[in-house]
PDB file of N, CA and C in Angstrom:
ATOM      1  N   UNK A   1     -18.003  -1.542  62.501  1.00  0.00           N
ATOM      2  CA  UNK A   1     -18.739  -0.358  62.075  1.00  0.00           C
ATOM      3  C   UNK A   1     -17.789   0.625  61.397  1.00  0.00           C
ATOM      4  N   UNK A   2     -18.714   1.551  60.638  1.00  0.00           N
ATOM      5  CA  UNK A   2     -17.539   2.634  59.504  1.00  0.00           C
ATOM      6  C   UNK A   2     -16.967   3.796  60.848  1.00  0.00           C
ATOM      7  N   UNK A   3     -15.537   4.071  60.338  1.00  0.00           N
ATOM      8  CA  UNK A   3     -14.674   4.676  60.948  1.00  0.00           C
ATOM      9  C   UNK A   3     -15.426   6.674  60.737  1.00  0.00           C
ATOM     10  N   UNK A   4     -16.439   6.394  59.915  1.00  0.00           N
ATOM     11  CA  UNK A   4     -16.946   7.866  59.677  1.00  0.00           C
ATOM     12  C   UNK A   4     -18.198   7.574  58.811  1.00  0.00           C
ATOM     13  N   UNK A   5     -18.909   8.837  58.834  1.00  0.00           N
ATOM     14  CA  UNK A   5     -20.539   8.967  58.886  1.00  0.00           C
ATOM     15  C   UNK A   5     -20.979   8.816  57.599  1.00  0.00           C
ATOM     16  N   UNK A   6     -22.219   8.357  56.740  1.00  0.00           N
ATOM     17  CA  UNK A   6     -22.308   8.476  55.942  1.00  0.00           C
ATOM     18  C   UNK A   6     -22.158   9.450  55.257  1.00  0.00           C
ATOM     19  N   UNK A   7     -21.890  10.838  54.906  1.00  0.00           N
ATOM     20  CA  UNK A   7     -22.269  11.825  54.555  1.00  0.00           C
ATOM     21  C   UNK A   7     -20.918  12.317  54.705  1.00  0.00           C
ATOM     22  N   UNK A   8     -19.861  11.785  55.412  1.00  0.00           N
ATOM     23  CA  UNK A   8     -18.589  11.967  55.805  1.00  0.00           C
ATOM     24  C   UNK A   8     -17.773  11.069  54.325  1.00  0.00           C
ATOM     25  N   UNK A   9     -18.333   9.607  54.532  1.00  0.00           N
ATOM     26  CA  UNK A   9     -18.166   8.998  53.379  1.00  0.00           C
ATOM     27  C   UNK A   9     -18.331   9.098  52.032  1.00  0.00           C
ATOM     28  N   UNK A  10     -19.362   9.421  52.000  1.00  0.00           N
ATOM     29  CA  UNK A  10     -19.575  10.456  50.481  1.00  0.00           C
ATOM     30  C   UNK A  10     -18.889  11.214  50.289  1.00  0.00           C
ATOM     31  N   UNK A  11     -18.760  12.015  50.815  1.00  0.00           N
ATOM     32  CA  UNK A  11     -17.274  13.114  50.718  1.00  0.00           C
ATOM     33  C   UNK A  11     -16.384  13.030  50.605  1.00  0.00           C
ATOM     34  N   UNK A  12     -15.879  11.417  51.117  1.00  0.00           N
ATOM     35  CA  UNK A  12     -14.399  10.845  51.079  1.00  0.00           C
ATOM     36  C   UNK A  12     -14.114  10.461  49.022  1.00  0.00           C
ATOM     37  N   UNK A  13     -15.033   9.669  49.360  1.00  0.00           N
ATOM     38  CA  UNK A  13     -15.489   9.020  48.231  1.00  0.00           C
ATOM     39  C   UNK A  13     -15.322  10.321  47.110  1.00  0.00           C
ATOM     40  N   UNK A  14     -16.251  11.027  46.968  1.00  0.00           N
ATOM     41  CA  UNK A  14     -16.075  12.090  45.574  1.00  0.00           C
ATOM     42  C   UNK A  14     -14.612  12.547  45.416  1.00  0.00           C
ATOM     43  N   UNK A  15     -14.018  12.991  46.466  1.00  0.00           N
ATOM     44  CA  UNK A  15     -12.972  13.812  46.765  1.00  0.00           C
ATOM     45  C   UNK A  15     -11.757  12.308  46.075  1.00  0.00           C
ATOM     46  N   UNK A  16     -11.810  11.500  46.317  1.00  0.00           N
ATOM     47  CA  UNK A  16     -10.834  10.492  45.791  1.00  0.00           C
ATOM     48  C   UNK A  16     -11.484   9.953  44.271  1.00  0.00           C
ATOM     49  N   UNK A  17     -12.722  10.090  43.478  1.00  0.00           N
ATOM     50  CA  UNK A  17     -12.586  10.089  42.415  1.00  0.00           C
ATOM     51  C   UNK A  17     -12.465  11.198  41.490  1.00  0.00           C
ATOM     52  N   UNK A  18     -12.342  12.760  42.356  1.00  0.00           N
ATOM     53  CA  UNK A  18     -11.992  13.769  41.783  1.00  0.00           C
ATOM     54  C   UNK A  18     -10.317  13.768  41.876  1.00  0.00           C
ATOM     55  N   UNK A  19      -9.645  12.641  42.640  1.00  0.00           N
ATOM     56  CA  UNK A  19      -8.261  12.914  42.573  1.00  0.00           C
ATOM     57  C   UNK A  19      -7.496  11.890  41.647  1.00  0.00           C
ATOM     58  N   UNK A  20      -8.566  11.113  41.302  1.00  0.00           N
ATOM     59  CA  UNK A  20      -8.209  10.223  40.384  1.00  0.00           C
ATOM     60  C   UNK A  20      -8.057  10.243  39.247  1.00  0.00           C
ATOM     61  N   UNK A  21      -9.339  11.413  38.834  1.00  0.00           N
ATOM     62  CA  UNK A  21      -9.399  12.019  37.547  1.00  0.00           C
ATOM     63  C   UNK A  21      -8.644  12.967  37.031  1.00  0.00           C
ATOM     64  N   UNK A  22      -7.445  13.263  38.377  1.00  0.00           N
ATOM     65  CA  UNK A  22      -6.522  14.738  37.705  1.00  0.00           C
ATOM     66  C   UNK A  22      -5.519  13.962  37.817  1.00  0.00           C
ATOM     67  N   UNK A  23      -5.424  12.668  38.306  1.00  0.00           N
ATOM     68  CA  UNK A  23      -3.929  11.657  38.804  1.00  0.00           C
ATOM     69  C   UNK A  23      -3.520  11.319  37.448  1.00  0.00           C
ATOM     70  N   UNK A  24      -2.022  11.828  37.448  1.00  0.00           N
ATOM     71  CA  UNK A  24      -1.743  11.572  36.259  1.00  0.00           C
ATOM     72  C   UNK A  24      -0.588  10.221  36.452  1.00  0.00           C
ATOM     73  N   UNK A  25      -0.980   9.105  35.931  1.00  0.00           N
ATOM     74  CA  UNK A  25      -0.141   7.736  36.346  1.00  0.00           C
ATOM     75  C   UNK A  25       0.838   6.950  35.699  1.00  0.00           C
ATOM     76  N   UNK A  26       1.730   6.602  36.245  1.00  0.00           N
ATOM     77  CA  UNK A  26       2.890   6.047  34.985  1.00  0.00           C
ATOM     78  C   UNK A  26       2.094   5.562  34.070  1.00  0.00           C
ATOM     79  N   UNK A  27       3.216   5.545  33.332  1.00  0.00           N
ATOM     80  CA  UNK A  27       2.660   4.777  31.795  1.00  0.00           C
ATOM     81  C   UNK A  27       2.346   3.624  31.979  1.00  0.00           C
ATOM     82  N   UNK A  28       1.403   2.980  31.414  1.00  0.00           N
ATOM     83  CA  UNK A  28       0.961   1.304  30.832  1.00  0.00           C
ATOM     84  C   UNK A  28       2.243   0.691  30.607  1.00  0.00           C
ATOM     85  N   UNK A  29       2.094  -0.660  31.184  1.00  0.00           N
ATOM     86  CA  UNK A  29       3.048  -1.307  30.532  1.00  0.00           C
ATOM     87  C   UNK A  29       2.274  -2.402  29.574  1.00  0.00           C
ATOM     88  N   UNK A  30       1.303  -1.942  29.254  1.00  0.00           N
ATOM     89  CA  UNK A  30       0.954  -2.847  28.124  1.00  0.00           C
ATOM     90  C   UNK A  30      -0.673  -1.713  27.507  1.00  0.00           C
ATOM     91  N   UNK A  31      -0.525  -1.501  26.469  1.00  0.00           N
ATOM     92  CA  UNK A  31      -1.865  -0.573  25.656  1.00  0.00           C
ATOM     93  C   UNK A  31      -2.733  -0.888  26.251  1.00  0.00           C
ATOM     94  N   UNK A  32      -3.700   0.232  26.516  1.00  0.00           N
ATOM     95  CA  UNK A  32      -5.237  -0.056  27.392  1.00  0.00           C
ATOM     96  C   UNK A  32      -5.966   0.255  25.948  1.00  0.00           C
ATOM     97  N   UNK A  33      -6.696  -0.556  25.992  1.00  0.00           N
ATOM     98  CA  UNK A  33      -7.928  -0.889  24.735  1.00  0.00           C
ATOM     99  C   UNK A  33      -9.102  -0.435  25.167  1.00  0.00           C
ATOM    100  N   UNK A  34      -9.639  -0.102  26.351  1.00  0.00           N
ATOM    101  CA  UNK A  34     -11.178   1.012  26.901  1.00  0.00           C
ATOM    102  C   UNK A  34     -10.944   2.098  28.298  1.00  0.00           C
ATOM    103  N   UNK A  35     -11.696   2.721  28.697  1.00  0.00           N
ATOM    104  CA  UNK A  35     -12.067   3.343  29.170  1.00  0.00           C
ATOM    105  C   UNK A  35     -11.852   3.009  30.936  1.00  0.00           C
ATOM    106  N   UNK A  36     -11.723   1.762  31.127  1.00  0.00           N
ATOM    107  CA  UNK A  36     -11.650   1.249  32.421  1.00  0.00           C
ATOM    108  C   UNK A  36     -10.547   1.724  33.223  1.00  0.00           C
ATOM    109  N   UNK A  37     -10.731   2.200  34.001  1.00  0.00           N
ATOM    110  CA  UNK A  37      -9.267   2.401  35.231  1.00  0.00           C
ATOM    111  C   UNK A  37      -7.958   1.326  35.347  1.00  0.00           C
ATOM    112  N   UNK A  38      -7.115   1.860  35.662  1.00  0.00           N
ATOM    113  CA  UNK A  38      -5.936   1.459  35.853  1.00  0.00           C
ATOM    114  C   UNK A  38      -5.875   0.688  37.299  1.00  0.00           C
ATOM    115  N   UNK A  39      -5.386  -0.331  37.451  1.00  0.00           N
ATOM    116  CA  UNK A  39      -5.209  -1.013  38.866  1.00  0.00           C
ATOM    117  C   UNK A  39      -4.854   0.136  39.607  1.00  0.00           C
ATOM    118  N   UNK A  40      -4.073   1.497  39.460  1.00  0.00           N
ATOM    119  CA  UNK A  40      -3.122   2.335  40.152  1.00  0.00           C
ATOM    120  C   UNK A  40      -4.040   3.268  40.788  1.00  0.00           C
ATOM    121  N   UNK A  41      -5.236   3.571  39.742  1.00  0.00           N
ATOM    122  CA  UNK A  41      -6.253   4.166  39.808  1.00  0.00           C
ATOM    123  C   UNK A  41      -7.244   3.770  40.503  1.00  0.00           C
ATOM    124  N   UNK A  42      -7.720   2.425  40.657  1.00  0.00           N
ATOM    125  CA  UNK A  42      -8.373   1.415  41.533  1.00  0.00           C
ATOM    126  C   UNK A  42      -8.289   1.438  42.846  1.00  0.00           C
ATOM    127  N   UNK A  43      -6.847   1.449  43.197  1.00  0.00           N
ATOM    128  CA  UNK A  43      -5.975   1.159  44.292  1.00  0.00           C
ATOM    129  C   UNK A  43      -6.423   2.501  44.933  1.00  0.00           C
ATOM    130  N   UNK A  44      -6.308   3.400  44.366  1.00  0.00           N
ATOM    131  CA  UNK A  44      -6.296   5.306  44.826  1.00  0.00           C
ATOM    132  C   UNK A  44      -7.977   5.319  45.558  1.00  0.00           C
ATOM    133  N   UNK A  45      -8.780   4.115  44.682  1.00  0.00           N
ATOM    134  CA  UNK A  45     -10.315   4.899  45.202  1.00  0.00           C
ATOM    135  C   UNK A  45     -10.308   3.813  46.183  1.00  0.00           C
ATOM    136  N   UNK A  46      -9.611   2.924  46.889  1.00  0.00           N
ATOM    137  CA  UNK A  46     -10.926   1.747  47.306  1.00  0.00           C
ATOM    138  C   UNK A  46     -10.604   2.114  48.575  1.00  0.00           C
ATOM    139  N   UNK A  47      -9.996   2.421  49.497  1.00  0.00           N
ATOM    140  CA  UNK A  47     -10.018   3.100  50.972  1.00  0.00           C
ATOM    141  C   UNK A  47     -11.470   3.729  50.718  1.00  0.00           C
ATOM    142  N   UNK A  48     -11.396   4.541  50.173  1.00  0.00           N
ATOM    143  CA  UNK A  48     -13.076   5.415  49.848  1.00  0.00           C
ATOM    144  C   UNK A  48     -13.893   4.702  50.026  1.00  0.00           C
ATOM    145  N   UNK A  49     -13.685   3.615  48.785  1.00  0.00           N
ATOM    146  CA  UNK A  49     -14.980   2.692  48.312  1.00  0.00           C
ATOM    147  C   UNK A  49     -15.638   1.728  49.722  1.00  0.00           C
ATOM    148  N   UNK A  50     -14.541   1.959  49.974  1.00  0.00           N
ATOM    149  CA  UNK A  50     -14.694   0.411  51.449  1.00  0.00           C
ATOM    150  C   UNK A  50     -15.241   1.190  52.738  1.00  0.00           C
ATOM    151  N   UNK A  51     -14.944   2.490  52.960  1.00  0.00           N
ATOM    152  CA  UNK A  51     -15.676   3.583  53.968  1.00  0.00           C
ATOM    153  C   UNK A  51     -16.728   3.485  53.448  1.00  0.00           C
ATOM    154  N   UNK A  52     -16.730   3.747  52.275  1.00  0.00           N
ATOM    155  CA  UNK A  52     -18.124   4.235  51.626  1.00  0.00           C
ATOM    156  C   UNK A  52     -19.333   3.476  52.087  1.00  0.00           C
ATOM    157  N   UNK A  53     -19.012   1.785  52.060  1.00  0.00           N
ATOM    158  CA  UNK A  53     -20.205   0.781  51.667  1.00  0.00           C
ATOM    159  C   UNK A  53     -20.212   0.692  53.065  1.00  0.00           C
ATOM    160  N   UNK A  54     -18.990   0.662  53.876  1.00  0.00           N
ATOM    161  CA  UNK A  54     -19.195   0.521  55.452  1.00  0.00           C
ATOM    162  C   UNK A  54     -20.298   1.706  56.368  1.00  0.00           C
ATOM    163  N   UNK A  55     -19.820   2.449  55.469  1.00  0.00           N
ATOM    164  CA  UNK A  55     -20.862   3.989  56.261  1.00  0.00           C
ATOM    165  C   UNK A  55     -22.457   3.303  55.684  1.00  0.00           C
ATOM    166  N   UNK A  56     -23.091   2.534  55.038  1.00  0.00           N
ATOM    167  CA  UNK A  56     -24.341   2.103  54.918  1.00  0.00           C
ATOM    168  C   UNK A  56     -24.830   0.945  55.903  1.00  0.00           C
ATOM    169  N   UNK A  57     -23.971   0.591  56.614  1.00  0.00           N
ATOM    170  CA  UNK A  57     -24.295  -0.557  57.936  1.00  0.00           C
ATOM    171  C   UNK A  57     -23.469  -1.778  57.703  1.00  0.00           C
ATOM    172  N   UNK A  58     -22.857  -2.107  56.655  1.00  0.00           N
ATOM    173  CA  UNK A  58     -21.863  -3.153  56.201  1.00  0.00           C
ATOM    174  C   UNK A  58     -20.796  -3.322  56.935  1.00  0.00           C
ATOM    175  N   UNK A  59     -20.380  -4.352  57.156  1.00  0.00           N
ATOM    176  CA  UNK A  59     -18.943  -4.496  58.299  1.00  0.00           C
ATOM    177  C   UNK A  59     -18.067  -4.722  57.282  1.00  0.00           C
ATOM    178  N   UNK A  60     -16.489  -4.378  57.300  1.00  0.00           N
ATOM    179  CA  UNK A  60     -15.396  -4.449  56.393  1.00  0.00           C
ATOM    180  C   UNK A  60     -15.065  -6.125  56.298  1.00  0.00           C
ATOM    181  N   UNK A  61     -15.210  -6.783  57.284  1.00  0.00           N
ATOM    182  CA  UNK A  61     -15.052  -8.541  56.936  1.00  0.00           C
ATOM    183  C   UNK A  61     -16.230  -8.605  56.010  1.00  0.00           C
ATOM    184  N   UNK A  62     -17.697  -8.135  55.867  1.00  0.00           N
ATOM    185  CA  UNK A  62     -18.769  -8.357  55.377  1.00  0.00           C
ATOM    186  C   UNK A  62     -18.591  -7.915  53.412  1.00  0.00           C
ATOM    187  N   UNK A  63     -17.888  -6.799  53.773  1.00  0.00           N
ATOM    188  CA  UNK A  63     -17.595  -6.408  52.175  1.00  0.00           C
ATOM    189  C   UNK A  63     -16.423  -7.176  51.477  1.00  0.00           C
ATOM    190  N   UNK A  64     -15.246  -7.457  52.447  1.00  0.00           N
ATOM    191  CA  UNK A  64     -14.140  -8.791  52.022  1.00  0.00           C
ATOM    192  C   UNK A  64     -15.415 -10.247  51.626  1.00  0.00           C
ATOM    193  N   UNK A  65     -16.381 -10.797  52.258  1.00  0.00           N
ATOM    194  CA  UNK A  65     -16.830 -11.882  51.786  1.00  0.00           C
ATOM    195  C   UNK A  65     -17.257 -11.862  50.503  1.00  0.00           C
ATOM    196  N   UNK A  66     -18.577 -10.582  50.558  1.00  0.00           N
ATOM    197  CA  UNK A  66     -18.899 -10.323  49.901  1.00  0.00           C
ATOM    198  C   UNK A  66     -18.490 -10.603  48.243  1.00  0.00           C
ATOM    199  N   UNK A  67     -17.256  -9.844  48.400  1.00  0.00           N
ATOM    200  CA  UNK A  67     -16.751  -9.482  46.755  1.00  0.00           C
ATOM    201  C   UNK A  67     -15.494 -10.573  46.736  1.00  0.00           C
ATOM    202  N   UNK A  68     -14.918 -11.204  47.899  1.00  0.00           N
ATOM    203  CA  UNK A  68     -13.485 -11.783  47.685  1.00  0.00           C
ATOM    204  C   UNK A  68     -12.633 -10.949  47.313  1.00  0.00           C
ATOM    205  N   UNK A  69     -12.393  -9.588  47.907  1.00  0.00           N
ATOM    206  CA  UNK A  69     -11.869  -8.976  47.994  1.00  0.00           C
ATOM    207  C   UNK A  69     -11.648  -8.506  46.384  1.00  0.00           C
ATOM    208  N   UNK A  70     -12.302  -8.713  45.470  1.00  0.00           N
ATOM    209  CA  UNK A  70     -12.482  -7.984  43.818  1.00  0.00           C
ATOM    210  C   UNK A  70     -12.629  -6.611  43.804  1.00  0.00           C
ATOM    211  N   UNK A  71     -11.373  -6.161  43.106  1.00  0.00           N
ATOM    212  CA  UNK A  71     -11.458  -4.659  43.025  1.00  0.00           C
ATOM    213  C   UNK A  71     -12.849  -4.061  42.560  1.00  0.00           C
ATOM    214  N   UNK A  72     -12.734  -4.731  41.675  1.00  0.00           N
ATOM    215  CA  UNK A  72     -14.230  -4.168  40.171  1.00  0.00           C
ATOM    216  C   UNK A  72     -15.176  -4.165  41.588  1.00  0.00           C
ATOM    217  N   UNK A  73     -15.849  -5.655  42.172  1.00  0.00           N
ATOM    218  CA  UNK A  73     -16.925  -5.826  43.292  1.00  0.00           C
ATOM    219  C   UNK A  73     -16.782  -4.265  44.143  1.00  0.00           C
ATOM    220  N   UNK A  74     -15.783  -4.600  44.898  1.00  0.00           N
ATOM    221  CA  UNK A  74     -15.948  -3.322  45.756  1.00  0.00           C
ATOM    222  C   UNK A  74     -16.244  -1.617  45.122  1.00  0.00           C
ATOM    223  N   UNK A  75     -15.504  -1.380  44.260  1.00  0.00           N
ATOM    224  CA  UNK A  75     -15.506   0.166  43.221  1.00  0.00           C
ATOM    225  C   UNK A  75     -17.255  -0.277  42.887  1.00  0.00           C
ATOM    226  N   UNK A  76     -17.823  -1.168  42.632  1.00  0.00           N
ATOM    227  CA  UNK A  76     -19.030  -1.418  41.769  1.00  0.00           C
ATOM    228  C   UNK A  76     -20.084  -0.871  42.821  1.00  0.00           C
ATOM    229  N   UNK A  77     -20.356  -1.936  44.052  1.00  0.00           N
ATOM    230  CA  UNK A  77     -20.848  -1.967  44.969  1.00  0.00           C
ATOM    231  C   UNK A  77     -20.681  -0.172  45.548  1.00  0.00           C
ATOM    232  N   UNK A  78     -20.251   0.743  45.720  1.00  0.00           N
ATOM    233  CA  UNK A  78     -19.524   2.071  46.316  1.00  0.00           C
ATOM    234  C   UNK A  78     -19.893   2.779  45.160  1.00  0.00           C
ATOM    235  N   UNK A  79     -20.443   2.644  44.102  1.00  0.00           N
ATOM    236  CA  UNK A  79     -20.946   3.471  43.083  1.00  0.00           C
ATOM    237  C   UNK A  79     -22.254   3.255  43.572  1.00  0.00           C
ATOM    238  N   UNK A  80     -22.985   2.004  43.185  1.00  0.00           N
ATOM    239  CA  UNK A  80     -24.220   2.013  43.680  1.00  0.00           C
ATOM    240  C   UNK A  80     -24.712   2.741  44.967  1.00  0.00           C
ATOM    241  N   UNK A  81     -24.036   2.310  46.066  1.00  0.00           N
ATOM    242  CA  UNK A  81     -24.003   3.308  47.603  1.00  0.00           C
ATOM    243  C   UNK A  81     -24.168   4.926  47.090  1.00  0.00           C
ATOM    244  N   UNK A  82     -23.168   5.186  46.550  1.00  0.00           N
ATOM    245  CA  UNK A  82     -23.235   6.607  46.121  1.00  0.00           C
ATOM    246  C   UNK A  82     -24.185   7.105  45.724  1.00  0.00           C
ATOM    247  N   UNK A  83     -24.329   6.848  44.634  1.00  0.00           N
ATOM    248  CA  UNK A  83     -26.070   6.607  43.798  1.00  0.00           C
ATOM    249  C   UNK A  83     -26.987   7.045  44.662  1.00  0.00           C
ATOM    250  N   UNK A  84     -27.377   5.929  45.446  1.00  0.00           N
ATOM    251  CA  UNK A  84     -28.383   6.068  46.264  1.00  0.00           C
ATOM    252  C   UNK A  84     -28.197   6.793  47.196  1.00  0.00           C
ATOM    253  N   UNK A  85     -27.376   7.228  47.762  1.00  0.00           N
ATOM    254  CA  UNK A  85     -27.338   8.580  48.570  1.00  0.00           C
ATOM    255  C   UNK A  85     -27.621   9.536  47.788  1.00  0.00           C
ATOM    256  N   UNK A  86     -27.418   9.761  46.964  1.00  0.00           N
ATOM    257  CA  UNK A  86     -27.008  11.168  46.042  1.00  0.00           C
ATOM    258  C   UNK A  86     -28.916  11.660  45.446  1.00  0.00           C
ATOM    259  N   UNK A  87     -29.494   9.955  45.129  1.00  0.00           N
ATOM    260  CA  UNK A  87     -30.768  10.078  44.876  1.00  0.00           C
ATOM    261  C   UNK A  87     -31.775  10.355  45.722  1.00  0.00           C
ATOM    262  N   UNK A  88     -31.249   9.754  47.605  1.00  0.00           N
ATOM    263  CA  UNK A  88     -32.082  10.102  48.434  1.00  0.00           C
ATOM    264  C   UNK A  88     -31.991  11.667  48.851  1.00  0.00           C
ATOM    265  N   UNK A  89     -30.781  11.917  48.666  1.00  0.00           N
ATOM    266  CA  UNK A  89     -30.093  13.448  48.898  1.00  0.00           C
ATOM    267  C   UNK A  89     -31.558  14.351  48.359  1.00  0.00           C
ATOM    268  N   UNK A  90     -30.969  14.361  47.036  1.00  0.00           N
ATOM    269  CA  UNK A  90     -31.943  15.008  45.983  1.00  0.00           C
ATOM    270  C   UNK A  90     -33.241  14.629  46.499  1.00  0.00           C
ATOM    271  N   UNK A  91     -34.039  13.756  46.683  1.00  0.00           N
ATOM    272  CA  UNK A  91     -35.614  13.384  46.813  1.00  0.00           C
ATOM    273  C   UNK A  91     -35.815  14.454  48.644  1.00  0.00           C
ATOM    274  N   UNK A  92     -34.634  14.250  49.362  1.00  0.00           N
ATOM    275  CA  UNK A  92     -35.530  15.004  50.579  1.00  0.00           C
ATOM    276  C   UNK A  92     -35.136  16.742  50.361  1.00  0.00           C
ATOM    277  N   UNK A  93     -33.994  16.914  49.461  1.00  0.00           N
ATOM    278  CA  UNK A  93     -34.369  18.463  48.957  1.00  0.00           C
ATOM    279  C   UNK A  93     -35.250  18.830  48.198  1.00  0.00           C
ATOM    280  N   UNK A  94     -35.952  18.101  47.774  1.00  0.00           N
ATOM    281  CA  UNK A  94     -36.745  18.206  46.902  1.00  0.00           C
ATOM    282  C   UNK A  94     -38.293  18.394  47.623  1.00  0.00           C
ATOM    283  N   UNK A  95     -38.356  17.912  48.871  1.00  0.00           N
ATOM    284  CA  UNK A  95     -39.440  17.981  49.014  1.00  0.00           C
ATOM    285  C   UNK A  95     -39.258  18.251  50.170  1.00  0.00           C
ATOM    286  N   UNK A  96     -38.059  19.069  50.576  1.00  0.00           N
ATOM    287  CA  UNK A  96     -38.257  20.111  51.805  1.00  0.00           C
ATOM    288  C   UNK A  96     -38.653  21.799  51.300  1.00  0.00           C
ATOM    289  N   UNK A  97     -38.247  21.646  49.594  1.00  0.00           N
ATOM    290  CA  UNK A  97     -38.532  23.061  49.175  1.00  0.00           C
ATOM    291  C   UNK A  97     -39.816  23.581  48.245  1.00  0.00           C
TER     292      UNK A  97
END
């Protein structure tokens, strides 16, 4: 089970792709051609990412099968989670006011 609450996780989660986005990281050792994160950058969110999907009822062996331990899988999977918190968030403020 997750080491902290959903809503704990979300928080983890934003707070490490807001630190990612000011992380300023050695240089490339080879030209980046898009938009995609840096392994260094990857590395920085997936503690998050892996609370993250665990705080939805997922066991951490369950998210290792899952993805085979694939960076992209896990960051992918922990966006979606997010998402849907963020959408259920919004839908019960929405209709508590």
């Amino acid at each position: 089970m997750p080491d902290v609450s959903k809503p704990e996780a979300v928080q983890k989660f934003n707070l490490a792709i807001k630190k990612v986005a000011m992380e300023k990281e050695p240089a490339p050792t080879t030209p980046r051609t898009s938009a995609e994160l840096s392994d260094y950058k990857k590395e920085m969110l997936l503690p998050a990412a892996k609370d993250l999907i665990a705080s939805s009822g997922v066991s951490y062996s369950e998210i290792e099968r899952q993805t085979g331990g694939d960076k992209e899988k896990i960051l992918k999977w922990a966006v979606e989670v997010y998402g849907d918190y963020n959408k259920q968030t919004n839908k019960n403020y929405k209709s508590e006011n």
